[in-house]
N, C-alpha and C. Protein backbone atom coordinates (compact mmCIF):
# COMPACT_ATOMS: atom_id res chain seq x y z
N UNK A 1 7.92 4.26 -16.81
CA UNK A 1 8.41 5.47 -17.40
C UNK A 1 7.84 6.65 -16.63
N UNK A 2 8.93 7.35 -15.96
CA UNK A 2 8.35 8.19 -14.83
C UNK A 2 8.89 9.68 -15.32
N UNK A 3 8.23 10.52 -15.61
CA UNK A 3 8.64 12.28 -15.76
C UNK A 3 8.34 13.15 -15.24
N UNK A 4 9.28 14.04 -14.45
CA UNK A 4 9.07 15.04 -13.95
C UNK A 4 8.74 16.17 -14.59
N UNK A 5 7.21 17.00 -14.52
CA UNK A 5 7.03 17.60 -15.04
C UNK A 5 6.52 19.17 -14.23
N UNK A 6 7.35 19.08 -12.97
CA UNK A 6 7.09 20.35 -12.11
C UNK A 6 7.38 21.43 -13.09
N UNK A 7 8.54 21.38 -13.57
CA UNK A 7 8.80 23.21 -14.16
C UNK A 7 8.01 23.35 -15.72
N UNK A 8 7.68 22.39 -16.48
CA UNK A 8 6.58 22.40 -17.15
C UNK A 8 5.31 22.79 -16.87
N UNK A 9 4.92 22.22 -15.79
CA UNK A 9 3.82 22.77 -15.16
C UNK A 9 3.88 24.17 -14.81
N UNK A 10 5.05 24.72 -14.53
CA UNK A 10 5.06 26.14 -14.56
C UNK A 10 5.13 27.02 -15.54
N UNK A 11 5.32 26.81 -16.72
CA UNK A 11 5.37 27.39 -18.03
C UNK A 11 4.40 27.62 -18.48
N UNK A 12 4.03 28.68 -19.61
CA UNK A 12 3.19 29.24 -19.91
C UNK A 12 2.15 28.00 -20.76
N UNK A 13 1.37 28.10 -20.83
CA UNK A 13 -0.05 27.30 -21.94
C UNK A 13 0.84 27.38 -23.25
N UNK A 14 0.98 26.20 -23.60
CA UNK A 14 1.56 25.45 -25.02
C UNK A 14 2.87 25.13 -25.09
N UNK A 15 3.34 25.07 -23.76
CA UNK A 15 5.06 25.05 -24.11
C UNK A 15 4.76 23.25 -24.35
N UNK A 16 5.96 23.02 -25.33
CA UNK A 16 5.99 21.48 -25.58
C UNK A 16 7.44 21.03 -25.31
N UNK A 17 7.36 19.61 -24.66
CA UNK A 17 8.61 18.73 -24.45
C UNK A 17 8.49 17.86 -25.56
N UNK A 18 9.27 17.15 -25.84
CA UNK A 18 9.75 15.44 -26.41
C UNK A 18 10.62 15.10 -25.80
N UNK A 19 10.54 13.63 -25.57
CA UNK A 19 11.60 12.71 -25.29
C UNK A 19 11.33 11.51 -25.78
N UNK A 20 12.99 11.10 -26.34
CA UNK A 20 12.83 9.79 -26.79
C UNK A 20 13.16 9.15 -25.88
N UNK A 21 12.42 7.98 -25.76
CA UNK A 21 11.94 6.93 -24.86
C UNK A 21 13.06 5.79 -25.31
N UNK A 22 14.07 4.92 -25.21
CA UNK A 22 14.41 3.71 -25.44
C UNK A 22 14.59 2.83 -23.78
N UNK A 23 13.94 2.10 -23.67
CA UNK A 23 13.68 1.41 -22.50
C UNK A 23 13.38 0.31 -22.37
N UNK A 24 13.36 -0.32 -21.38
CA UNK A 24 12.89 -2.22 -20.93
C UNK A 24 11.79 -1.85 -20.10
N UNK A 25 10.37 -1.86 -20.21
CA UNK A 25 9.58 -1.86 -19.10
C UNK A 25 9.43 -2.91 -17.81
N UNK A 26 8.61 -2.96 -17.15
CA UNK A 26 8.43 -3.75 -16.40
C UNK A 26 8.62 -5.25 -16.05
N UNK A 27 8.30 -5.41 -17.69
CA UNK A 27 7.61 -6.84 -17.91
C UNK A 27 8.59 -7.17 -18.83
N UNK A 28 10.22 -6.53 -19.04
CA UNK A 28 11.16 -7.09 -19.75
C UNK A 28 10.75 -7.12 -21.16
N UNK A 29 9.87 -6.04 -21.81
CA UNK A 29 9.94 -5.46 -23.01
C UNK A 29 10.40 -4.50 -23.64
N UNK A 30 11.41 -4.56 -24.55
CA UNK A 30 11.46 -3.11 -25.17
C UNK A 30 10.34 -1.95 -25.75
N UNK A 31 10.46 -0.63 -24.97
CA UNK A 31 9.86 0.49 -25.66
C UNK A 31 10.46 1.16 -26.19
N UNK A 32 10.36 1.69 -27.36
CA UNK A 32 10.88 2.86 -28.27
C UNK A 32 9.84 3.44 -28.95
N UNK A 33 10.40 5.04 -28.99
CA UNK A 33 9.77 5.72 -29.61
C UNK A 33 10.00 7.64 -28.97
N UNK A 34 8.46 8.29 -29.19
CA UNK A 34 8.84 9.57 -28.80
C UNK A 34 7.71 9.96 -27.94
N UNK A 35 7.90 11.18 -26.97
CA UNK A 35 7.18 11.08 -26.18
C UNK A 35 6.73 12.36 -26.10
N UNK A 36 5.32 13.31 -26.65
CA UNK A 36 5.50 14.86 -26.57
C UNK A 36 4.58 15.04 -25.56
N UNK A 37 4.69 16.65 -24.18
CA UNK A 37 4.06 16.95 -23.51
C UNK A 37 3.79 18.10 -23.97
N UNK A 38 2.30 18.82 -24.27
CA UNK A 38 1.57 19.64 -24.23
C UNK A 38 1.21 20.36 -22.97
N UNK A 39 1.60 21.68 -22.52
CA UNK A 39 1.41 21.80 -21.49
C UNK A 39 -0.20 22.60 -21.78
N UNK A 40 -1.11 22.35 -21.39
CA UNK A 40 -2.34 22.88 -21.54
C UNK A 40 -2.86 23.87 -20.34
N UNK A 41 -4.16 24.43 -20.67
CA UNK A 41 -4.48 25.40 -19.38
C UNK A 41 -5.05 24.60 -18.15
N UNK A 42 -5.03 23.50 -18.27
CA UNK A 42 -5.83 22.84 -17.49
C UNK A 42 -4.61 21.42 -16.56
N UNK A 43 -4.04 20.91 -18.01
CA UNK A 43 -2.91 19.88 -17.76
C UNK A 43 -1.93 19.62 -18.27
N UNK A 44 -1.42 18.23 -18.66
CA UNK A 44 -0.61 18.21 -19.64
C UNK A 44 -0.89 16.99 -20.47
N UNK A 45 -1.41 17.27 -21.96
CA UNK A 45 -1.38 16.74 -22.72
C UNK A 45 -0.13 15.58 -23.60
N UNK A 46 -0.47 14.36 -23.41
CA UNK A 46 0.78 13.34 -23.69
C UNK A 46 0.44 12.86 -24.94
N UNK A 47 1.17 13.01 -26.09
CA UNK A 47 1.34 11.95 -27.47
C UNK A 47 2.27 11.32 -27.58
N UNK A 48 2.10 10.30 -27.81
CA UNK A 48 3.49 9.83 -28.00
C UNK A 48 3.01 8.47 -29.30
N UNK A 49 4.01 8.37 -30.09
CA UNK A 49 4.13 6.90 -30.78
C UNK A 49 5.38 5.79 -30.50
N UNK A 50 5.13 4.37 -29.72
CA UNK A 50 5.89 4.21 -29.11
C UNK A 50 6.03 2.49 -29.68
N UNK A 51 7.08 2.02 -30.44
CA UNK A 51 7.19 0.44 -30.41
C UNK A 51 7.81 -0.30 -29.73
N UNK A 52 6.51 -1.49 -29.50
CA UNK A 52 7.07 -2.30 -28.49
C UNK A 52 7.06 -3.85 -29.10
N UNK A 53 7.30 -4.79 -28.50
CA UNK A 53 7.41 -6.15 -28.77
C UNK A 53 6.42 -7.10 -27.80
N UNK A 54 5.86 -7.72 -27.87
CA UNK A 54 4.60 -8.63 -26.91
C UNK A 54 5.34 -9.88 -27.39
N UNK A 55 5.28 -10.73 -26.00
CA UNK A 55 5.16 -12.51 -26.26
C UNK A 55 3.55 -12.53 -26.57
N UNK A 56 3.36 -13.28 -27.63
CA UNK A 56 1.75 -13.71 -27.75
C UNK A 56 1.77 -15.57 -28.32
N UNK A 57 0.77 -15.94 -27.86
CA UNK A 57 0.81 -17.21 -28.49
C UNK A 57 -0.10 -17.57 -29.56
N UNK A 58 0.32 -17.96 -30.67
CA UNK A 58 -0.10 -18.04 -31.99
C UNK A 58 -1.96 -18.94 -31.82
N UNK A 59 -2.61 -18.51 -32.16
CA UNK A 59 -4.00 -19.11 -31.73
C UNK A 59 -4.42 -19.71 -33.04
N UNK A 60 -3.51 -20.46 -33.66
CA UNK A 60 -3.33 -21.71 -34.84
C UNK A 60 -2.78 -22.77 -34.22
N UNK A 61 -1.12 -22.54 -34.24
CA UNK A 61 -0.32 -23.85 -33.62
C UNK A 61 0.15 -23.75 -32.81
N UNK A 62 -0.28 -22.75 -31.07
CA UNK A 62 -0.39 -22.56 -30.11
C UNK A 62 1.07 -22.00 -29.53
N UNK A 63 2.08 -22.08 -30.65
CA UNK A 63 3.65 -21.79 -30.30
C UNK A 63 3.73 -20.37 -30.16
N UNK A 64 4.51 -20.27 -28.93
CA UNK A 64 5.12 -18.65 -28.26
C UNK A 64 5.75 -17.86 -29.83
N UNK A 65 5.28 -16.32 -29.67
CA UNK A 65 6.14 -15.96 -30.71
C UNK A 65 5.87 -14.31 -30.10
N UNK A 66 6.93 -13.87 -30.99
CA UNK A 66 7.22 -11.71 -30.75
C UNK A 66 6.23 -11.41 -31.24
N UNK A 67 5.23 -10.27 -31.39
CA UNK A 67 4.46 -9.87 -31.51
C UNK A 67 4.92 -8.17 -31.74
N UNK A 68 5.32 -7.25 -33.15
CA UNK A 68 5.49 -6.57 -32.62
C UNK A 68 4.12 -5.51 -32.68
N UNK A 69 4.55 -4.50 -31.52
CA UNK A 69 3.06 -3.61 -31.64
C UNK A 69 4.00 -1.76 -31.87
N UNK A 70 2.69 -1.05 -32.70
CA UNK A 70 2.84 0.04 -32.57
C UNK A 70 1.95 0.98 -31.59
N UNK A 71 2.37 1.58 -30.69
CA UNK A 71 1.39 1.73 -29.68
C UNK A 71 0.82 3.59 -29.88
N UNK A 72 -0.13 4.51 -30.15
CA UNK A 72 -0.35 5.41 -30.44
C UNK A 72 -1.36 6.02 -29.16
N UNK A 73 -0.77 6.58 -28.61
CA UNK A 73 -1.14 7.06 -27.12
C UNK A 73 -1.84 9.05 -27.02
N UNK A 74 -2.95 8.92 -26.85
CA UNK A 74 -3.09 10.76 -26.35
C UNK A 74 -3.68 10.44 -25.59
N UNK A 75 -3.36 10.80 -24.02
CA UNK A 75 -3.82 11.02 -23.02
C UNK A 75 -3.52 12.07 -21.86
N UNK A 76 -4.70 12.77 -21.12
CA UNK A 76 -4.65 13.97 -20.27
C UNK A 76 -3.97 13.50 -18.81
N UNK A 77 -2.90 13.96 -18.50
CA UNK A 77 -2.45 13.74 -16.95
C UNK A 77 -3.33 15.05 -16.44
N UNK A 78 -3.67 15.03 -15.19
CA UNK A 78 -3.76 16.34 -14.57
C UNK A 78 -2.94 16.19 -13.07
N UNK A 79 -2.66 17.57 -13.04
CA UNK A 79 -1.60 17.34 -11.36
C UNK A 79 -2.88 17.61 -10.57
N UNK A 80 -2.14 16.79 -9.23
CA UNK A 80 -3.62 17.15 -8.24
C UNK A 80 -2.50 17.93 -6.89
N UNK A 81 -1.37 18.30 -7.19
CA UNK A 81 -0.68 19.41 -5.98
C UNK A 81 -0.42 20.24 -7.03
N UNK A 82 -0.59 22.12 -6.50
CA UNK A 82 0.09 22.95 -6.83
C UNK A 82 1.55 22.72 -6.72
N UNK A 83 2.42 23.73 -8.38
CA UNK A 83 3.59 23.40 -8.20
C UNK A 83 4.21 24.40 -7.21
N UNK A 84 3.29 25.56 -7.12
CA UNK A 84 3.92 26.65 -6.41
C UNK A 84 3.63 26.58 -4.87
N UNK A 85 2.35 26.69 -4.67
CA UNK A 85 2.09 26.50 -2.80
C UNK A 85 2.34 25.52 -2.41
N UNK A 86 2.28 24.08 -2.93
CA UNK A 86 1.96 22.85 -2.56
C UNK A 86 0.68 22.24 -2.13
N UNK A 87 -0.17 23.17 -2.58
CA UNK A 87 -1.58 23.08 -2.02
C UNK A 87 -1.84 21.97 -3.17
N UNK A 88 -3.03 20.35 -2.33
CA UNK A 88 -3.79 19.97 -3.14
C UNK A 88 -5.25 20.60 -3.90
N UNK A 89 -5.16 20.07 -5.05
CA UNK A 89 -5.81 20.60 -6.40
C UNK A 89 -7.04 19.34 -6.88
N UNK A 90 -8.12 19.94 -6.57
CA UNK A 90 -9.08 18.77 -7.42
C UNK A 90 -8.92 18.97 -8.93
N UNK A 91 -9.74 17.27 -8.95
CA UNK A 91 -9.83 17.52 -10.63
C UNK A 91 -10.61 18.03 -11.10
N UNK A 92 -10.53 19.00 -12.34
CA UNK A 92 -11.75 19.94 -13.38
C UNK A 92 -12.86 18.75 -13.45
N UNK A 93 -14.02 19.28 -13.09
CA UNK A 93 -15.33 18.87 -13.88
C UNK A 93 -15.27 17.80 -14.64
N UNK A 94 -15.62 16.56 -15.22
CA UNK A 94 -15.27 15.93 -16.45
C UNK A 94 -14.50 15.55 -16.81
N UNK A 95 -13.07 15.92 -15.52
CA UNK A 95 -11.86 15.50 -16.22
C UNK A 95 -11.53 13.64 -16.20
N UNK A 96 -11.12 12.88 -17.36
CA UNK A 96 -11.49 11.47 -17.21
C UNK A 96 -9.77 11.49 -17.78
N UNK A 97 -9.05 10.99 -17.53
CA UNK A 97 -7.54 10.81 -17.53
C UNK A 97 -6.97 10.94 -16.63
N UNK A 98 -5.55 10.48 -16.74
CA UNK A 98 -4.38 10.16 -15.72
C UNK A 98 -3.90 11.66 -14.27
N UNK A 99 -3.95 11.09 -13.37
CA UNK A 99 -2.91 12.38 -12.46
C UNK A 99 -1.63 11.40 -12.49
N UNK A 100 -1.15 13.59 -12.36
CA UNK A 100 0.32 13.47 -11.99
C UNK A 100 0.29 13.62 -10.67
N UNK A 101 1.08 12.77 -10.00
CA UNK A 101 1.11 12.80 -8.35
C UNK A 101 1.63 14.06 -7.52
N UNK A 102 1.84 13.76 -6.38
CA UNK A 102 2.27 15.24 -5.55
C UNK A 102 3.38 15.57 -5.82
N UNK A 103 4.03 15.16 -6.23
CA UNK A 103 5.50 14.94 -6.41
C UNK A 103 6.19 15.31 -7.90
N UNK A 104 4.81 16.18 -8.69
CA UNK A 104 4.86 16.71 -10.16
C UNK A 104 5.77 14.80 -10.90
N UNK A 105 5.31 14.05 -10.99
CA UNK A 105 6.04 12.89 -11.43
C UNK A 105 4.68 12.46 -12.32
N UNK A 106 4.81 12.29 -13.94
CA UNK A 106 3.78 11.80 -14.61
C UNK A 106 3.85 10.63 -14.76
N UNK A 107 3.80 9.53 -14.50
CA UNK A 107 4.17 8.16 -14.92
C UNK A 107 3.13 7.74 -16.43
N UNK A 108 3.94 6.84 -17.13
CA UNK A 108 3.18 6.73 -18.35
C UNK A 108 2.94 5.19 -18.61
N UNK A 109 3.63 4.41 -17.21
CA UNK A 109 3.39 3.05 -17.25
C UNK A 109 1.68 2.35 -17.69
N UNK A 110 0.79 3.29 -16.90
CA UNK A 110 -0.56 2.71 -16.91
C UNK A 110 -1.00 3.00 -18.64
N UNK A 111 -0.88 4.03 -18.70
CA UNK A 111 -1.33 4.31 -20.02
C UNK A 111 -0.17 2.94 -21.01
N UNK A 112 0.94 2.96 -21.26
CA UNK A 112 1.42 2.15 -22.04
C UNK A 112 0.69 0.80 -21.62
N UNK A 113 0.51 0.63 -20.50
CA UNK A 113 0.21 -1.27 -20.78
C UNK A 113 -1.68 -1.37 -20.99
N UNK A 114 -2.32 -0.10 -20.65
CA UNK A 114 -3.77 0.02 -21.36
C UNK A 114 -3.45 -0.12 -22.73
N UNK A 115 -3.00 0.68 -23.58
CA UNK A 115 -2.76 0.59 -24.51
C UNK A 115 -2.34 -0.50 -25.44
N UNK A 116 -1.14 -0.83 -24.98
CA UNK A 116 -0.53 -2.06 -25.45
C UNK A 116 -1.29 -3.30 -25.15
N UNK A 117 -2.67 -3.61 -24.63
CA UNK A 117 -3.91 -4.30 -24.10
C UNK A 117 -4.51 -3.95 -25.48
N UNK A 118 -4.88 -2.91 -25.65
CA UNK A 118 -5.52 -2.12 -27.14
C UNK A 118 -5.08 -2.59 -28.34
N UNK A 119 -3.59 -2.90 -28.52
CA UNK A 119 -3.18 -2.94 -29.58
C UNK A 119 -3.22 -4.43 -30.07
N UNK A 120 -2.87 -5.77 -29.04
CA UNK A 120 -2.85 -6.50 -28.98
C UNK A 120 -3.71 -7.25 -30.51
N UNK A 121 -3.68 -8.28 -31.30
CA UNK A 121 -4.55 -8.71 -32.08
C UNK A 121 -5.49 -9.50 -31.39
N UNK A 122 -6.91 -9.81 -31.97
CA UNK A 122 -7.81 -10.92 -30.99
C UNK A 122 -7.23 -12.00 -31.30
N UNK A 123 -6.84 -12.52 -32.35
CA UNK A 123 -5.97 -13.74 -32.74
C UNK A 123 -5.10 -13.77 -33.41
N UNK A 124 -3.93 -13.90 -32.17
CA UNK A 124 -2.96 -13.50 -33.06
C UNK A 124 -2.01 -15.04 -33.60
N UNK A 125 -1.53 -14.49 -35.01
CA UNK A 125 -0.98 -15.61 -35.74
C UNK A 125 1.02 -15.24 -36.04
N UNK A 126 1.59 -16.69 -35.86
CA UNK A 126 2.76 -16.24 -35.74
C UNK A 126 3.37 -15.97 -36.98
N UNK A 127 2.78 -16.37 -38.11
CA UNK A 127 3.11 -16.29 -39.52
C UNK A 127 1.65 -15.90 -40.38
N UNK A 128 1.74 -15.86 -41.15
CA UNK A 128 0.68 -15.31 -42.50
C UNK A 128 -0.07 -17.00 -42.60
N UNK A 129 1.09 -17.68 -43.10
CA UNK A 129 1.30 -18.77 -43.64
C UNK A 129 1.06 -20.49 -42.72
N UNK A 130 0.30 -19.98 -41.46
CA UNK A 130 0.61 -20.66 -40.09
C UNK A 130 -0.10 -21.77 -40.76
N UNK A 131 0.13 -23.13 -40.75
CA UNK A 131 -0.67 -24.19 -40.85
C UNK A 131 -1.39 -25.05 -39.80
N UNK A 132 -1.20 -24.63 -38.63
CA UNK A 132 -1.44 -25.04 -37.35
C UNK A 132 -1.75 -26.19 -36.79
N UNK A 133 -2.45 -26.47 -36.31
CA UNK A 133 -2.40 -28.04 -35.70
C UNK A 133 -3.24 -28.65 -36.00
N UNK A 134 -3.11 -30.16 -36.60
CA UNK A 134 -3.89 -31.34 -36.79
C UNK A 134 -4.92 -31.64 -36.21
N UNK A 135 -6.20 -31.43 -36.55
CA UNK A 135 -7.51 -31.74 -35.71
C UNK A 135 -8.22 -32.70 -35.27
N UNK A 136 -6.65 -34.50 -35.76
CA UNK A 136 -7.14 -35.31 -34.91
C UNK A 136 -5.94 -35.20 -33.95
N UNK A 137 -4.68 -35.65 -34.09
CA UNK A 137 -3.75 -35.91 -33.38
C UNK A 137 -2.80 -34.72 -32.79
N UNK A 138 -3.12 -33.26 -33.25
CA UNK A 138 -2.91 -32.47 -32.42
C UNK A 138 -1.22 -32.10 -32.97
N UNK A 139 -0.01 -32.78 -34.36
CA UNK A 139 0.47 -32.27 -34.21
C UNK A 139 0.79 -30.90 -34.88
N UNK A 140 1.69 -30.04 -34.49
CA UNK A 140 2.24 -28.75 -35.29
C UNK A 140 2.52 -29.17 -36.97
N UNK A 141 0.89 -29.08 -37.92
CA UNK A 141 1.74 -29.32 -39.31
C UNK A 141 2.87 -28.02 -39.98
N UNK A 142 2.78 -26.64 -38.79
CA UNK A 142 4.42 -26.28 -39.27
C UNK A 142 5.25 -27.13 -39.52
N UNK A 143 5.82 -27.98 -38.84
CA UNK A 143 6.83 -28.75 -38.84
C UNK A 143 7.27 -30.27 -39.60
N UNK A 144 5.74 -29.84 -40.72
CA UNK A 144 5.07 -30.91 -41.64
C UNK A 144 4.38 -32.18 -41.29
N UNK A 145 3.92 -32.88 -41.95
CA UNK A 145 2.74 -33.34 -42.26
C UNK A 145 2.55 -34.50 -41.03
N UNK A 146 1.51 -35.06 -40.16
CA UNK A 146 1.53 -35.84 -39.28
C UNK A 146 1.14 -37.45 -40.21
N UNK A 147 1.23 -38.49 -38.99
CA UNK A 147 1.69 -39.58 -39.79
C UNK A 147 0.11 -39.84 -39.32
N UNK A 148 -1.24 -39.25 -38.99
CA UNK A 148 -2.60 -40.00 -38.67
C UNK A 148 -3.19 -40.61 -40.35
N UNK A 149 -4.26 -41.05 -40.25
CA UNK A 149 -5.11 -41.71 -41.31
C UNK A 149 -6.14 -40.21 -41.90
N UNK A 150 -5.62 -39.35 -42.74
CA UNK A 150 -6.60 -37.97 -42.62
C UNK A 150 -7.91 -38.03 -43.99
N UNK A 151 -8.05 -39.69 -44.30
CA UNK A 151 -9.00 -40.11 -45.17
C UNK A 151 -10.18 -40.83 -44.22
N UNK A 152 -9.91 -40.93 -42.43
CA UNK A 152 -11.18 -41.52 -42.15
C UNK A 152 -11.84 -40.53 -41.62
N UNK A 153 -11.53 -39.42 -41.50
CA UNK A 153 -12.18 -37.96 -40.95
C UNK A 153 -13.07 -37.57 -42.02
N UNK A 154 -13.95 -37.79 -41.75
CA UNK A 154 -15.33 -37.07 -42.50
C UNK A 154 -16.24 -36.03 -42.17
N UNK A 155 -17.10 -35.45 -42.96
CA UNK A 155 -17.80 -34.19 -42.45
C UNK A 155 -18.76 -34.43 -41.90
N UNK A 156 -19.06 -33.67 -40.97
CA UNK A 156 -20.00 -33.58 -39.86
C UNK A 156 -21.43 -34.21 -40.62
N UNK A 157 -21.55 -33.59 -41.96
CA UNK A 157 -22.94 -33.81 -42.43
C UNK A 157 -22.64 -34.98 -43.16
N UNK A 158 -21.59 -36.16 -42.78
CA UNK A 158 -21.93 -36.95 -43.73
C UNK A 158 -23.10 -37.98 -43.09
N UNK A 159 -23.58 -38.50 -42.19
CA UNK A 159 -24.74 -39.03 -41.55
C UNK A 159 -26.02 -38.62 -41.95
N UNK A 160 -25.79 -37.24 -42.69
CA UNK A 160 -27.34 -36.26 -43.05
C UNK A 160 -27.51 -36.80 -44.80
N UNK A 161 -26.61 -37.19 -45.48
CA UNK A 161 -26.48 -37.42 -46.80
C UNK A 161 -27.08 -38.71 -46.73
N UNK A 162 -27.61 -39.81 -46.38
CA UNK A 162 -28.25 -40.93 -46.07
C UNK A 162 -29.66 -40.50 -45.68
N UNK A 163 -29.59 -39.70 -45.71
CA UNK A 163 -31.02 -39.42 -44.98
C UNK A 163 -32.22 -38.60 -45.96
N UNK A 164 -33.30 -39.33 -46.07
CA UNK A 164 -34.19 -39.31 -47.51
C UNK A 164 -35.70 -38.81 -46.09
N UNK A 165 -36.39 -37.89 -46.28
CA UNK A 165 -37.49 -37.10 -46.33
C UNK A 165 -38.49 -38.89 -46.59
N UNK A 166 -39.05 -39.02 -45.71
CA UNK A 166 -40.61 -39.80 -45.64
C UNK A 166 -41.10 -40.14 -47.15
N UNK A 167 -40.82 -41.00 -47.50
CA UNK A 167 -41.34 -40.54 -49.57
C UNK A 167 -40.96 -40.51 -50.23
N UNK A 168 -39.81 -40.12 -50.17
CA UNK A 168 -38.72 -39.63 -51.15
C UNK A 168 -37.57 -40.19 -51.73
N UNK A 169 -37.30 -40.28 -52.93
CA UNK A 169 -35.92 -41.00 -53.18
C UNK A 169 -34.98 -40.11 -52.87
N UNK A 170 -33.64 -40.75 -53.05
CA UNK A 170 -32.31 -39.98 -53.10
C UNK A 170 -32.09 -39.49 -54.49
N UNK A 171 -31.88 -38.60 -54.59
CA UNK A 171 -31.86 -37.45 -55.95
C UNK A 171 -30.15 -38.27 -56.44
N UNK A 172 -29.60 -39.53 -55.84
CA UNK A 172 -28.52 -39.50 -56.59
C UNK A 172 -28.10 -40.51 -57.53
């Protein structure tokens, strides 16, 4: 997502754009949403709220599924060419955000897929309701119940329940 923002850059401190965004990025996802530029004394200020869709794989029963995300973005571009001389422009002091290239062109690709990195869940599940996979034989009990023996699986501590202290009876 690439914007030209030369004659913005020429406008006075606070003029604001929007654009709605409906698009396929890179990676053959839909983005939607809105996109506002703040023109500031320094740069141009980007908000935008933007939904997208992620392949993620369910980290229960390991099956591919949509993922959708809402992505909530403020970040500083600064230009590093004047729009008027063409002279290059360092960055302010402190400044920690995106440039707009020589070519007044803001791209918003990096910021969307940082972001959409951000939004991502740590584990993500394809349903509420996921029953996931069998922890001897491995299959998807989405797709109901596997045919293993799930009465010879016992708990870790059952070897510790036999086990009596030097002296001592079993309390059972």
């Amino acid at each position: 997502m690439r914007i030209n923002v030369a004659q913005q850059l020429k406008q006075p401190i606070g003029q604001v754009r929007r654009y709605q965004i409906s698009e396929i990025n890179d990676r053959d996802l839909p983005i939607e949403g809105e996109v506002r530029l703040l023109r500031t004394n320094r740069s141009i200020l980007v908000t935008a709220r933007l939904q997208t869709t992620v392949k993620c794989i369910c980290s229960r029963c390991l099956e591919e599924f949509e993922c959708p995300l809402t992505l909530d973005i403020e970040e500083e571009y600064f230009p590093t060419t004047d729009t008027i001389s063409g002279l290059s422009l360092s960055l302010p002091e402190g400044a920690e955000g995106f440039v707009i290239d020589e070519s007044h062109v803001l791209d918003l690709s990096e910021a969307i897929r940082q972001h959409t990195l951000l939004a991502l869940p740590m584990k993500p599940i394809c349903k509420d309701d996921c029953a996931g996979l069998c922890p001897d034989c491995g299959h998807n009990l989405n797709y109901g119940p596997c045919n293993c023996n799930r009465e010879t699986v016992s708990s870790p501590w059952a070897q510790l329940q036999s086990w009596h202290p030097e002296g001592e009876e079993s309390e059972k």
